[in-house]
PDB file of N, CA and C in Angstrom:
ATOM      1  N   UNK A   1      -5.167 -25.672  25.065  1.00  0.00           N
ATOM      2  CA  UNK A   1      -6.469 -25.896  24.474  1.00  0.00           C
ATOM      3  C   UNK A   1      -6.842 -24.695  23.617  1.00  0.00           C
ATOM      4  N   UNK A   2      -7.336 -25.098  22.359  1.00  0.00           N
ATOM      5  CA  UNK A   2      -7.820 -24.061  21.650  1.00  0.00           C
ATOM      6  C   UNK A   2      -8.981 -23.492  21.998  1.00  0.00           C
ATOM      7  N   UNK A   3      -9.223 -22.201  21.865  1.00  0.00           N
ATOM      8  CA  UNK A   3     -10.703 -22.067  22.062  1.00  0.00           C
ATOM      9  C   UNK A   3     -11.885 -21.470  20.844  1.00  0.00           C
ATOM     10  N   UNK A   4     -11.480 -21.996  20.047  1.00  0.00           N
ATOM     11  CA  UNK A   4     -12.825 -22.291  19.089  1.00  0.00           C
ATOM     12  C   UNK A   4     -13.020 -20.706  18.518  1.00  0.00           C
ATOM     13  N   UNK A   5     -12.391 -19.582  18.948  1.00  0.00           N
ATOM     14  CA  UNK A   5     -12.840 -18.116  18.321  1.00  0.00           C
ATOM     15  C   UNK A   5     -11.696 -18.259  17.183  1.00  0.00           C
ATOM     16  N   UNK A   6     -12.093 -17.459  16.398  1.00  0.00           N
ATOM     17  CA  UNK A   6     -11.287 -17.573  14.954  1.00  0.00           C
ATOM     18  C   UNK A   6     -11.221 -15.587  14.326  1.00  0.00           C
ATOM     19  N   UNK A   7     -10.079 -15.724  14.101  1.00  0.00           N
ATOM     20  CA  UNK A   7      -9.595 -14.480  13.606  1.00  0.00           C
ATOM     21  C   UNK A   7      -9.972 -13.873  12.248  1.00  0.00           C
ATOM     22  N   UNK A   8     -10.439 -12.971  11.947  1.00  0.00           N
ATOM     23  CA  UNK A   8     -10.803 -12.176  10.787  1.00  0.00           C
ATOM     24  C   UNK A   8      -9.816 -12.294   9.903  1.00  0.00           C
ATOM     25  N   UNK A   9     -10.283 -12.629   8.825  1.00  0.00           N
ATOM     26  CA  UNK A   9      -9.385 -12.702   7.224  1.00  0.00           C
ATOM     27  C   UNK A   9      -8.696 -11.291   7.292  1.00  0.00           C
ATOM     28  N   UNK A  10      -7.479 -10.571   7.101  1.00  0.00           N
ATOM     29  CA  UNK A  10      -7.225  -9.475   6.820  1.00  0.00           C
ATOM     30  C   UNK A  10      -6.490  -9.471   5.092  1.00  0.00           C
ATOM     31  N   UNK A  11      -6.502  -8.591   4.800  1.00  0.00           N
ATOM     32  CA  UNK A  11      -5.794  -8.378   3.561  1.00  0.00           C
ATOM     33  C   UNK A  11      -4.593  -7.163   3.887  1.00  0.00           C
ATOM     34  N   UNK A  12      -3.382  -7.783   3.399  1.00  0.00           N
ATOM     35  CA  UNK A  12      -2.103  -6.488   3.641  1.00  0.00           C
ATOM     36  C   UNK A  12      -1.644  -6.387   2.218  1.00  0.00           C
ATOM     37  N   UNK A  13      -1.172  -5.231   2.078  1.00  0.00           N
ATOM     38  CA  UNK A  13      -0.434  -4.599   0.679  1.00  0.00           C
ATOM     39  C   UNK A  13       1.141  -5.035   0.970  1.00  0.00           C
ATOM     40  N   UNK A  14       1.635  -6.073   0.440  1.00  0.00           N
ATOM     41  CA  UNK A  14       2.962  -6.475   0.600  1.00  0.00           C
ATOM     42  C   UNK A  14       4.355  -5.547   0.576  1.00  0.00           C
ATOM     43  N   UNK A  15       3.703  -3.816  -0.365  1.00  0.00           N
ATOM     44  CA  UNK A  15       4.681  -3.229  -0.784  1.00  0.00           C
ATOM     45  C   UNK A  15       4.470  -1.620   0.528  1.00  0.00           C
ATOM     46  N   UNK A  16       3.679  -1.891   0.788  1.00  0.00           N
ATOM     47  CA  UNK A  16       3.364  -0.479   2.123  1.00  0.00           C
ATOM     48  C   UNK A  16       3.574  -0.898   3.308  1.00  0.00           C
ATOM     49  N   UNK A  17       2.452  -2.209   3.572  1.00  0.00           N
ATOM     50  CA  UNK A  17       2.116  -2.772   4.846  1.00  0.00           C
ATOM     51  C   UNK A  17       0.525  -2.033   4.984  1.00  0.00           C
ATOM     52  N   UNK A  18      -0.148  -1.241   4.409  1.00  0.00           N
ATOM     53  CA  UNK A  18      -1.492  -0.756   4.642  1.00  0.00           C
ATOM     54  C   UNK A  18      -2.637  -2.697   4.815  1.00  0.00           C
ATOM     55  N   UNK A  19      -3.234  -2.150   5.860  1.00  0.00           N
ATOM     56  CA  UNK A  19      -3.821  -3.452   6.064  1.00  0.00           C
ATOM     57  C   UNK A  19      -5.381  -3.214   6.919  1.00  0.00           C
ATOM     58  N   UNK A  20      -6.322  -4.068   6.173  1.00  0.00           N
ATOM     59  CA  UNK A  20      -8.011  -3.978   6.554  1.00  0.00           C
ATOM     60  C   UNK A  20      -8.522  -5.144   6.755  1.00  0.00           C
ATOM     61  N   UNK A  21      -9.469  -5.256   6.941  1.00  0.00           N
ATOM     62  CA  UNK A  21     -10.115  -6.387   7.210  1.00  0.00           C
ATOM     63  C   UNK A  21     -10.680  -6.812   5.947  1.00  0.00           C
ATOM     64  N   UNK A  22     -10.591  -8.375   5.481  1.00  0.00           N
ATOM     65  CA  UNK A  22     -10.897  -8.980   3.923  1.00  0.00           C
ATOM     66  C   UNK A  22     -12.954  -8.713   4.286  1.00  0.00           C
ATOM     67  N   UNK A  23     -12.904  -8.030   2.750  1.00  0.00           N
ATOM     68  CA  UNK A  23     -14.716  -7.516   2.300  1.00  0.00           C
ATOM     69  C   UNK A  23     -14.411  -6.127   3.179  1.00  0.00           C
ATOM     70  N   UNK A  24     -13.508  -5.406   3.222  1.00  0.00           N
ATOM     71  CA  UNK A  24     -13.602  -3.944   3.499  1.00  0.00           C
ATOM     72  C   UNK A  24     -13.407  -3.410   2.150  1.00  0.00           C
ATOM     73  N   UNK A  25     -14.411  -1.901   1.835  1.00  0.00           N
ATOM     74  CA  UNK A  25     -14.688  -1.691   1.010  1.00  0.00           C
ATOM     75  C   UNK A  25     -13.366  -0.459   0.359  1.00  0.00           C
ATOM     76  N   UNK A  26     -12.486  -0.410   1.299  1.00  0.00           N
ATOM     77  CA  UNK A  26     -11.803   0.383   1.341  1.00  0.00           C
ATOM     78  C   UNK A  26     -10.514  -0.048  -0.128  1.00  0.00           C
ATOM     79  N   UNK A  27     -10.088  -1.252  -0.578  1.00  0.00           N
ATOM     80  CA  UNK A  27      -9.331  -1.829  -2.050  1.00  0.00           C
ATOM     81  C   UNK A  27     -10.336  -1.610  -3.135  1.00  0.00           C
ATOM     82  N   UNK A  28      -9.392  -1.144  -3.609  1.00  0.00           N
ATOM     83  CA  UNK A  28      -9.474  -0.866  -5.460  1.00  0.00           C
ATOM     84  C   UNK A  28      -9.270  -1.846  -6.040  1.00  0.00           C
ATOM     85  N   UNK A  29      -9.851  -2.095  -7.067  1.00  0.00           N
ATOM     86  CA  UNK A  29      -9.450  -3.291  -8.145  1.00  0.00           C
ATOM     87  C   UNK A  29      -8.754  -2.825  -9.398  1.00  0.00           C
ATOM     88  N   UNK A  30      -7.896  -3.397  -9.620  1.00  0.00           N
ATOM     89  CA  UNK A  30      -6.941  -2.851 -11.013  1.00  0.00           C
ATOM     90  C   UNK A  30      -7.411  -4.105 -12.180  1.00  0.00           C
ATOM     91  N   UNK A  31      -7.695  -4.121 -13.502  1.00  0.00           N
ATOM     92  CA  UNK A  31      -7.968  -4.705 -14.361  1.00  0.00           C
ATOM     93  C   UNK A  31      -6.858  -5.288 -15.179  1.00  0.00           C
ATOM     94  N   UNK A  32      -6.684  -5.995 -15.452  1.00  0.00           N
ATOM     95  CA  UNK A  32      -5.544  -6.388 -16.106  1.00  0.00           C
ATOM     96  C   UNK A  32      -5.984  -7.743 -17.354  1.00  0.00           C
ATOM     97  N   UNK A  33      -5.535  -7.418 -18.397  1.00  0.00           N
ATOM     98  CA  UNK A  33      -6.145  -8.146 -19.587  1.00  0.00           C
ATOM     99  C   UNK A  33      -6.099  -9.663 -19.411  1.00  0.00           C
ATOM    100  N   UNK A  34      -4.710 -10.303 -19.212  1.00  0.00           N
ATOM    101  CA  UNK A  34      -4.649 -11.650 -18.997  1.00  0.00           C
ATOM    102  C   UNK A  34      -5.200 -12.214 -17.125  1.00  0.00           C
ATOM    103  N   UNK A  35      -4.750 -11.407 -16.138  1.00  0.00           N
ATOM    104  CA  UNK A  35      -5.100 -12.223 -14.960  1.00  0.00           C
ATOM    105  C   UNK A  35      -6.218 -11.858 -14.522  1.00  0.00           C
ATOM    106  N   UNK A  36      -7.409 -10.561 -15.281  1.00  0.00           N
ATOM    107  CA  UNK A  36      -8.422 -10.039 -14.827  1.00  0.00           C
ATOM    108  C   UNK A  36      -8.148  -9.613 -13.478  1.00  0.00           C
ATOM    109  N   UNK A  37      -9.605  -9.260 -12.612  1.00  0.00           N
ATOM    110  CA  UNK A  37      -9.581  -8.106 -11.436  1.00  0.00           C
ATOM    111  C   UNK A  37      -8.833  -8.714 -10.166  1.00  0.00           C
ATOM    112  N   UNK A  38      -7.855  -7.119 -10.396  1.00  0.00           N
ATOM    113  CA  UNK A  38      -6.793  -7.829  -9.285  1.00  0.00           C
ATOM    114  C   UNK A  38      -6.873  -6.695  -8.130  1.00  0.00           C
ATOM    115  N   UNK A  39      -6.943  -6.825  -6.731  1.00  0.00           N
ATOM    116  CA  UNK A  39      -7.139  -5.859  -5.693  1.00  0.00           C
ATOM    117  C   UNK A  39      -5.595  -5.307  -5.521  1.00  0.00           C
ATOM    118  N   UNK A  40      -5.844  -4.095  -5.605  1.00  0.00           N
ATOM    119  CA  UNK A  40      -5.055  -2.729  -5.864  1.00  0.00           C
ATOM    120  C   UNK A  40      -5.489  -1.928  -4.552  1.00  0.00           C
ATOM    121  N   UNK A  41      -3.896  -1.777  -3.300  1.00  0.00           N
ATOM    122  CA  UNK A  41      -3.967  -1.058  -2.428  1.00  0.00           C
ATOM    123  C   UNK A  41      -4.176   0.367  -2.740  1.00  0.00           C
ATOM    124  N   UNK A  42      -5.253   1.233  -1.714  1.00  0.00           N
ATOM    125  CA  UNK A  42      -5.596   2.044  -1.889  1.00  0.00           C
ATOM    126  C   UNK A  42      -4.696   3.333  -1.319  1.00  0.00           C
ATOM    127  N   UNK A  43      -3.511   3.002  -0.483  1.00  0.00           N
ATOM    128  CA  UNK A  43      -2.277   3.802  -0.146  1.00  0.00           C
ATOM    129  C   UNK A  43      -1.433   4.168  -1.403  1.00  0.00           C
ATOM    130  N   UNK A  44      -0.565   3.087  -2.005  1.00  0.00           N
ATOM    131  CA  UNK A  44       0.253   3.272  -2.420  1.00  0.00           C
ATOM    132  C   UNK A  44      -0.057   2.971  -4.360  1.00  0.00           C
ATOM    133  N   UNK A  45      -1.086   2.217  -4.339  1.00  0.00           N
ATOM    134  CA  UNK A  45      -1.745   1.427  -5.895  1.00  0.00           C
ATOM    135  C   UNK A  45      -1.019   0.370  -6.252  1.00  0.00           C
ATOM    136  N   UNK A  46      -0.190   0.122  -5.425  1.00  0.00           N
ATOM    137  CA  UNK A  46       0.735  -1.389  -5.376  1.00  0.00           C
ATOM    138  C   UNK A  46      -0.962  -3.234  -5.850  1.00  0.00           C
ATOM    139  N   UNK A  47      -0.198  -3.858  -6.813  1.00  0.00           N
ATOM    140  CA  UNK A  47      -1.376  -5.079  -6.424  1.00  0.00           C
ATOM    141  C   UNK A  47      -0.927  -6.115  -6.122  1.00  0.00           C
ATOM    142  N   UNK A  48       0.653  -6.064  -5.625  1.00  0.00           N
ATOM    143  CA  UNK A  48       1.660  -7.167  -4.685  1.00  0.00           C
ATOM    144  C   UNK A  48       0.366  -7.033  -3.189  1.00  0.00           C
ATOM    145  N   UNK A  49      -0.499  -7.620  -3.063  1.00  0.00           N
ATOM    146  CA  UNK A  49      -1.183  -7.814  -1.543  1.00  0.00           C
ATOM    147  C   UNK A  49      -0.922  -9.447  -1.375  1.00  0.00           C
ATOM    148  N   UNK A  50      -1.832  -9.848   0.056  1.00  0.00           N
ATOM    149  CA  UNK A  50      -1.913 -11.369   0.364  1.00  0.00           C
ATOM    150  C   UNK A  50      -2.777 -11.133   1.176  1.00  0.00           C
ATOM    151  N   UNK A  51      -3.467 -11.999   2.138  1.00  0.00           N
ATOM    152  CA  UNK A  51      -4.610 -12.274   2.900  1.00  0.00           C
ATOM    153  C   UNK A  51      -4.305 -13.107   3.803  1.00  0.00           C
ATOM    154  N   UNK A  52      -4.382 -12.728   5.490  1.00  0.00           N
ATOM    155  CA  UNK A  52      -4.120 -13.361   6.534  1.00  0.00           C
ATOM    156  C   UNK A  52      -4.975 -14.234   7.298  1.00  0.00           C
TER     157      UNK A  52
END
């Protein structure tokens, strides 16, 4: 049986493994002309991330 509690969104940097909780203020955003604001780990400046 499930029990109905649900796990926090996290965000990980695919190229470190540095990892926070998603709306932590702790990612950078990198700008980029064609795909616009892209979240940029604040370890390494990698913007290969994903969201768990």
């Amino acid at each position: 049986m499930v029990d109905g509690s649900t796990t926090a969104s996290r965000i990980v940097c695919l190229n470190c493994g540095y990892e926070t909780p998603a709306g932590s203020d702790a990612w950078a955003t990198a700008d980029h002309p064609s795909l616009g604001a892209l979240t940029q780990c604040p370890e390494c400046g990698s913007t290969n991330t994903t969201s768990r």
